[in-house]
Protein backbone atom coordinates (compact mmCIF):
# COMPACT_ATOMS: atom_id res chain seq x y z
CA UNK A 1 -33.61 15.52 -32.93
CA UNK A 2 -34.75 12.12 -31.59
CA UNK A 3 -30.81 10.89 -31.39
CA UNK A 4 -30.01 14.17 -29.17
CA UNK A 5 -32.57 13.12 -26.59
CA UNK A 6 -31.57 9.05 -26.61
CA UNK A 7 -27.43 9.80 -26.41
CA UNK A 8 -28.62 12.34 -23.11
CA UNK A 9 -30.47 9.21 -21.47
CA UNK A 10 -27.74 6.71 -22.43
CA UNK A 11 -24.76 9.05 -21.25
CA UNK A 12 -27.45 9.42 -17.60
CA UNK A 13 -27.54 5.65 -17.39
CA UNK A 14 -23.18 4.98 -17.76
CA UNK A 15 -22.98 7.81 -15.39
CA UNK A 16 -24.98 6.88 -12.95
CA UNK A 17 -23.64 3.24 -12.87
CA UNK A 18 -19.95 4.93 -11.92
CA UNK A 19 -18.40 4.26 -8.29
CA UNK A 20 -15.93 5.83 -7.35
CA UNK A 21 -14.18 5.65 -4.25
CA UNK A 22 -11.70 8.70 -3.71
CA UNK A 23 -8.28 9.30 -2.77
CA UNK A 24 -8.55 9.57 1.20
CA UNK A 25 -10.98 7.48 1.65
CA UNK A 26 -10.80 4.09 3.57
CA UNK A 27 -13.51 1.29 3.38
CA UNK A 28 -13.95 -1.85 6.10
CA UNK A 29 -16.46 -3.78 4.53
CA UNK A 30 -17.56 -5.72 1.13
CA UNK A 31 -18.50 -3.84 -1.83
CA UNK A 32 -20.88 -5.10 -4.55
CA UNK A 33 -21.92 -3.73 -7.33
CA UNK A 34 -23.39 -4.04 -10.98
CA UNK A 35 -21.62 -0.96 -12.31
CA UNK A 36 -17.64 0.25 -12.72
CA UNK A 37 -15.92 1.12 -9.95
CA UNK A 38 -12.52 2.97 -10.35
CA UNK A 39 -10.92 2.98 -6.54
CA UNK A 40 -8.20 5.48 -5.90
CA UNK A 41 -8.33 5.04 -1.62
CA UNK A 42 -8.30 2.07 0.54
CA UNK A 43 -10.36 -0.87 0.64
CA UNK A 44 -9.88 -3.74 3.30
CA UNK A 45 -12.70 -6.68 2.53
CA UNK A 46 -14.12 -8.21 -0.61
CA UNK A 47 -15.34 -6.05 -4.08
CA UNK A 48 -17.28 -7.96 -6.18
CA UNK A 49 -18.86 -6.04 -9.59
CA UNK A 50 -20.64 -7.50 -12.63
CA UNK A 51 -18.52 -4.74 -14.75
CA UNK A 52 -15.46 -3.27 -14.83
CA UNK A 53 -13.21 -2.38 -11.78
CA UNK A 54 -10.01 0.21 -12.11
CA UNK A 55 -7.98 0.61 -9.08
CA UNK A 56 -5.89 3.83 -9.56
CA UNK A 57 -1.91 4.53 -8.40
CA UNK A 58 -2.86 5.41 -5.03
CA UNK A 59 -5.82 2.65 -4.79
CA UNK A 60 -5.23 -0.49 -2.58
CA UNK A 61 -7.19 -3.39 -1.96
CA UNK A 62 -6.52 -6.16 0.92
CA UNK A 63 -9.30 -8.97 -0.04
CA UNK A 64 -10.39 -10.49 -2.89
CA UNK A 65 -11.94 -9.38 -6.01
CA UNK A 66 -14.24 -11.02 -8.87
CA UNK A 67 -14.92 -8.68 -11.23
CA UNK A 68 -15.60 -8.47 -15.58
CA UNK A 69 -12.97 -6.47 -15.90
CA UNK A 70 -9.80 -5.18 -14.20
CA UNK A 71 -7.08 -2.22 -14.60
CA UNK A 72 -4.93 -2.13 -11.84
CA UNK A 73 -2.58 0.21 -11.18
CA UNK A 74 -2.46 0.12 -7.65
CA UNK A 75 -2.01 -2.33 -4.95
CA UNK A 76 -3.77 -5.40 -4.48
CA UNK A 77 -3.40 -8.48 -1.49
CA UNK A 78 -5.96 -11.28 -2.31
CA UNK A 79 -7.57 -13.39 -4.67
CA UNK A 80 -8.15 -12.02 -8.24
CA UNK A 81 -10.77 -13.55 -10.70
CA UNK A 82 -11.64 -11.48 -13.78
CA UNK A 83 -14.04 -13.26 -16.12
CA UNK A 84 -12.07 -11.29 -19.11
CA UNK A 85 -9.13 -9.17 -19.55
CA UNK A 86 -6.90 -8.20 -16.62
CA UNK A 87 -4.35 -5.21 -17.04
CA UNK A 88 -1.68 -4.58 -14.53
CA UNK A 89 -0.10 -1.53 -15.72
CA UNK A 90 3.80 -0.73 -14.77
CA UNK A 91 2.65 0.79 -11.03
CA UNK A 92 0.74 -2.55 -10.24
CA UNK A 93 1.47 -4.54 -7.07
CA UNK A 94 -0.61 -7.61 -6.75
CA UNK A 95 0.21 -9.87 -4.02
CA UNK A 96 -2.20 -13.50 -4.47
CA UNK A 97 -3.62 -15.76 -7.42
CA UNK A 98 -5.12 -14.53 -9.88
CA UNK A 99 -7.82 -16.45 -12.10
CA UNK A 100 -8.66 -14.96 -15.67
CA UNK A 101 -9.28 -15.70 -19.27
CA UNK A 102 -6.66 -12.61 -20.76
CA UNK A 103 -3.48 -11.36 -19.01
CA UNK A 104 -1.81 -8.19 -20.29
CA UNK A 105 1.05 -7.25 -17.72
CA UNK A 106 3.60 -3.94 -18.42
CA UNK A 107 6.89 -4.12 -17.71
CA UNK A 108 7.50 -3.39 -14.72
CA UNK A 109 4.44 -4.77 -12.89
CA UNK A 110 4.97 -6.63 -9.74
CA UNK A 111 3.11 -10.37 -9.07
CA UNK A 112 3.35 -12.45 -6.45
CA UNK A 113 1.28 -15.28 -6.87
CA UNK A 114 -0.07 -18.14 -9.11
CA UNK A 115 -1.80 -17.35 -12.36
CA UNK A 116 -4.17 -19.54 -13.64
CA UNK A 117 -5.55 -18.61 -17.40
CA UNK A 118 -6.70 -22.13 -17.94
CA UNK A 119 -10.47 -22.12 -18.10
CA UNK A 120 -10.88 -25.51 -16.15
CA UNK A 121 -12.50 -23.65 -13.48
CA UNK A 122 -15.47 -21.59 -14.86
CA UNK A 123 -17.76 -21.32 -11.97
CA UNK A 124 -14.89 -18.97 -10.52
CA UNK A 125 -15.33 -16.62 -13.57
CA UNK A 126 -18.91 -15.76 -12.31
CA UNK A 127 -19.23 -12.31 -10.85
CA UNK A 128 -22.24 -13.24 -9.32
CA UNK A 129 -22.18 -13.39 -4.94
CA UNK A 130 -23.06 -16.78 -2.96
CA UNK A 131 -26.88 -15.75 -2.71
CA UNK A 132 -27.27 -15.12 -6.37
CA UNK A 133 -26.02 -18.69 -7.06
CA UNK A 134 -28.33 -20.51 -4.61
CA UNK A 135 -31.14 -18.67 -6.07
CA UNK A 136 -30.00 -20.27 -9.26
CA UNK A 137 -29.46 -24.00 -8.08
CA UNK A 138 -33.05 -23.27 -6.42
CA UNK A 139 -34.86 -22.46 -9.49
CA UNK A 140 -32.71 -25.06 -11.44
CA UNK A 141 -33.75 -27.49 -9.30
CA UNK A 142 -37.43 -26.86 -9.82
């Protein structure tokens, strides 16, 4: 009786923390979020997400993205940095570096680009923006 009720509020919560951004539509701008965002349209600036990020077949991205997780399926020009797995699936066109600790690439895939899986750099596997990390020097500091 008690489980019924708590699976209803948890199901609310991951439902409420979905974006997505349809097939049709076109964004100028930066997006940031702290929930998933699965993109099937266009995007032309920056996405930055504490979670995961899924760009569809007909999803395209020209900027960079710093995400948790990626699937891409689409098409992506810019930066990539995924602080864990990134999947580019057999439609996948990504165009620019890409920084992340796990790599899983389908035949078929296209990448143009450097890949860097090192983990020398791992202030550029934080998904948090600029202003977040000031605040955190500040209060370091202190």
């Amino acid at each position: 009786m008690f489980s019924r009720k708590k699976k209803r509020v948890e199901n609310q919560s991951i439902e409420q923390t979905l974006n997505r951004i349809g097939e049709g539509t076109k964004i100028i701008g930066e997006i940031i979020s702290t929930g998933v965002i699965r993109l099937e349209g266009h995007l032309k600036g920056n996405l930055i997400t504490k979670a995961k990020l899924v760009v569809g077949q007909t999803g395209v991205i020209i900027g960079d993205i710093r995400c948790e997780d990626a699937d891409i399926l689409g098409t992506i020009e810019g930066k990539i940095i995924v602080s864990n797995l990134l999947s580019l699936s057999a439609t996948a066109k990504v165009m620019g570096d890409i920084i992340t600790s796990k790599l899983a690439v389908e035949p078929g895939a296209i990448f143009t680009g450097n890949s860097d899986m090192s983990g020398k750099n791992k202030e550029n596997f934080s998904v948090q923006n600029d202003d977040e990390k000031k605040e955190k020097r500040k209060s370091f500091r202190k």
